[in-house]
Protein backbone atom coordinates (compact mmCIF):
# COMPACT_ATOMS: atom_id res chain seq x y z
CA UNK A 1 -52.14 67.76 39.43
CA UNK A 2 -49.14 68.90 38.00
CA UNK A 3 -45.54 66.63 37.59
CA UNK A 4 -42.95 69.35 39.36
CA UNK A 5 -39.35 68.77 38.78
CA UNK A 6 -36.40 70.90 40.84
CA UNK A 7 -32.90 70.84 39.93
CA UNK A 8 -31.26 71.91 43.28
CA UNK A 9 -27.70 71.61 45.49
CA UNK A 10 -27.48 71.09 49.13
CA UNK A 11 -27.01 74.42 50.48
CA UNK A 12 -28.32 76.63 47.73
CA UNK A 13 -30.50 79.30 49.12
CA UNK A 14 -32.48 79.72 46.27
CA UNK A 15 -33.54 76.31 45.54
CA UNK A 16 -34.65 76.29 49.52
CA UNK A 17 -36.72 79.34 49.00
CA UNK A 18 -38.11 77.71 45.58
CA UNK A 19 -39.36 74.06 47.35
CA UNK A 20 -40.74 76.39 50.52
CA UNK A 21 -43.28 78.31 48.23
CA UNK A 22 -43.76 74.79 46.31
CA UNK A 23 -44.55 72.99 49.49
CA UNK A 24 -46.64 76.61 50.93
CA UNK A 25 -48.62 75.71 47.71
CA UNK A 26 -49.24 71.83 48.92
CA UNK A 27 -47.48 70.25 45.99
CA UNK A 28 -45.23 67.35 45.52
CA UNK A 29 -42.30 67.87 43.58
CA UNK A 30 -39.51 65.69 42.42
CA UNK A 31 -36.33 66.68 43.35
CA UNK A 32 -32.96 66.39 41.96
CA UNK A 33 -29.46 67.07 43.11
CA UNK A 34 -26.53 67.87 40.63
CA UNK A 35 -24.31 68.73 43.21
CA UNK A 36 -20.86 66.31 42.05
CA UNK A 37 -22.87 64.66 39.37
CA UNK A 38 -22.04 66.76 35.95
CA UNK A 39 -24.16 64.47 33.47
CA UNK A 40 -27.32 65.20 35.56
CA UNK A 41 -26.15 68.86 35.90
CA UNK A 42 -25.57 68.55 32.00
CA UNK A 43 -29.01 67.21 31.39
CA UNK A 44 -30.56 70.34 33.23
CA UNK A 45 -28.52 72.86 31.70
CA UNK A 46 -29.94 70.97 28.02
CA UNK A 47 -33.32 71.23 29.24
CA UNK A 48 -33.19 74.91 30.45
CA UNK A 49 -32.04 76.35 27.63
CA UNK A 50 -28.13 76.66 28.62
CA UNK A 51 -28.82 77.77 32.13
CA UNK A 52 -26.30 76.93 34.53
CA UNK A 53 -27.77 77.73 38.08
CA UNK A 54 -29.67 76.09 40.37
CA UNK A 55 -32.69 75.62 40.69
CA UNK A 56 -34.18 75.06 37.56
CA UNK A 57 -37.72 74.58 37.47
CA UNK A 58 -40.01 72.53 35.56
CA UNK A 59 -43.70 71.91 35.40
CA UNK A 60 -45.44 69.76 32.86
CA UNK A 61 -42.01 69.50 30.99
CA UNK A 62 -42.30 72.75 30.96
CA UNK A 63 -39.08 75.30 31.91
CA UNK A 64 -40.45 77.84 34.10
CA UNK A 65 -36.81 79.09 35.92
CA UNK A 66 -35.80 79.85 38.94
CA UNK A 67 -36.12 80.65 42.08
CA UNK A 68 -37.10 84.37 41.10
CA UNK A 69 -38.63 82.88 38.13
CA UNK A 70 -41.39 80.99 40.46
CA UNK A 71 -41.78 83.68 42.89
CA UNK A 72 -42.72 86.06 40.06
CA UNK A 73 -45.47 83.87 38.73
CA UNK A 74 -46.71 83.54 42.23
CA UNK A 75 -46.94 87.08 42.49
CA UNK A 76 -48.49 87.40 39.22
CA UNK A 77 -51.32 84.79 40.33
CA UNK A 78 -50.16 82.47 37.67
CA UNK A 79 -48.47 79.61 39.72
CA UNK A 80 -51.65 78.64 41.16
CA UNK A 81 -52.88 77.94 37.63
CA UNK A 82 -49.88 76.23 36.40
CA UNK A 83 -49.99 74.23 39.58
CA UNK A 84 -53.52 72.88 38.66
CA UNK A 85 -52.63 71.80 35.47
């Protein structure tokens, strides 16, 4: 099973969208907040490249995005796959 990591906020409507497909799909993800907390918001933006938003996505280490990001490779077919590994 994959290791899923989410960089979210409180009340951002995107990273709500992102953890209901990634709970829709039956996975466990680890989540974490930056919301007040600039080193851990620093430590995403590092690891995704310079991107500032929330969420950021990660499977296997790997970046994957967003929100839209996610919901593309869903629609694509390739989350399931990415999911498995």
């Amino acid at each position: 099973m994959a290791v899923i990591e989410i960089y979210t906020t409180p009340f951002c409507p995107y990273c709500v969208a992102a953890k209901r497909l990634l709970t829709h799909k039956g996975v466990s993800y680890n989540e974490t907040d930056v919301s007040g907390q600039p080193e851990l918001r620093e430590k995403m933006m590092i690891r995704a490249g310079g991107r500032r938003t929330v969420p950021q996505i990660f499977i296997n280490g790997r970046h994957v995005g967003g929100s839209d990001d996610i919901h593309a490779l869903d629609y694509r077919g390739q989350l399931d796959e990415l999911l498995a590994s």
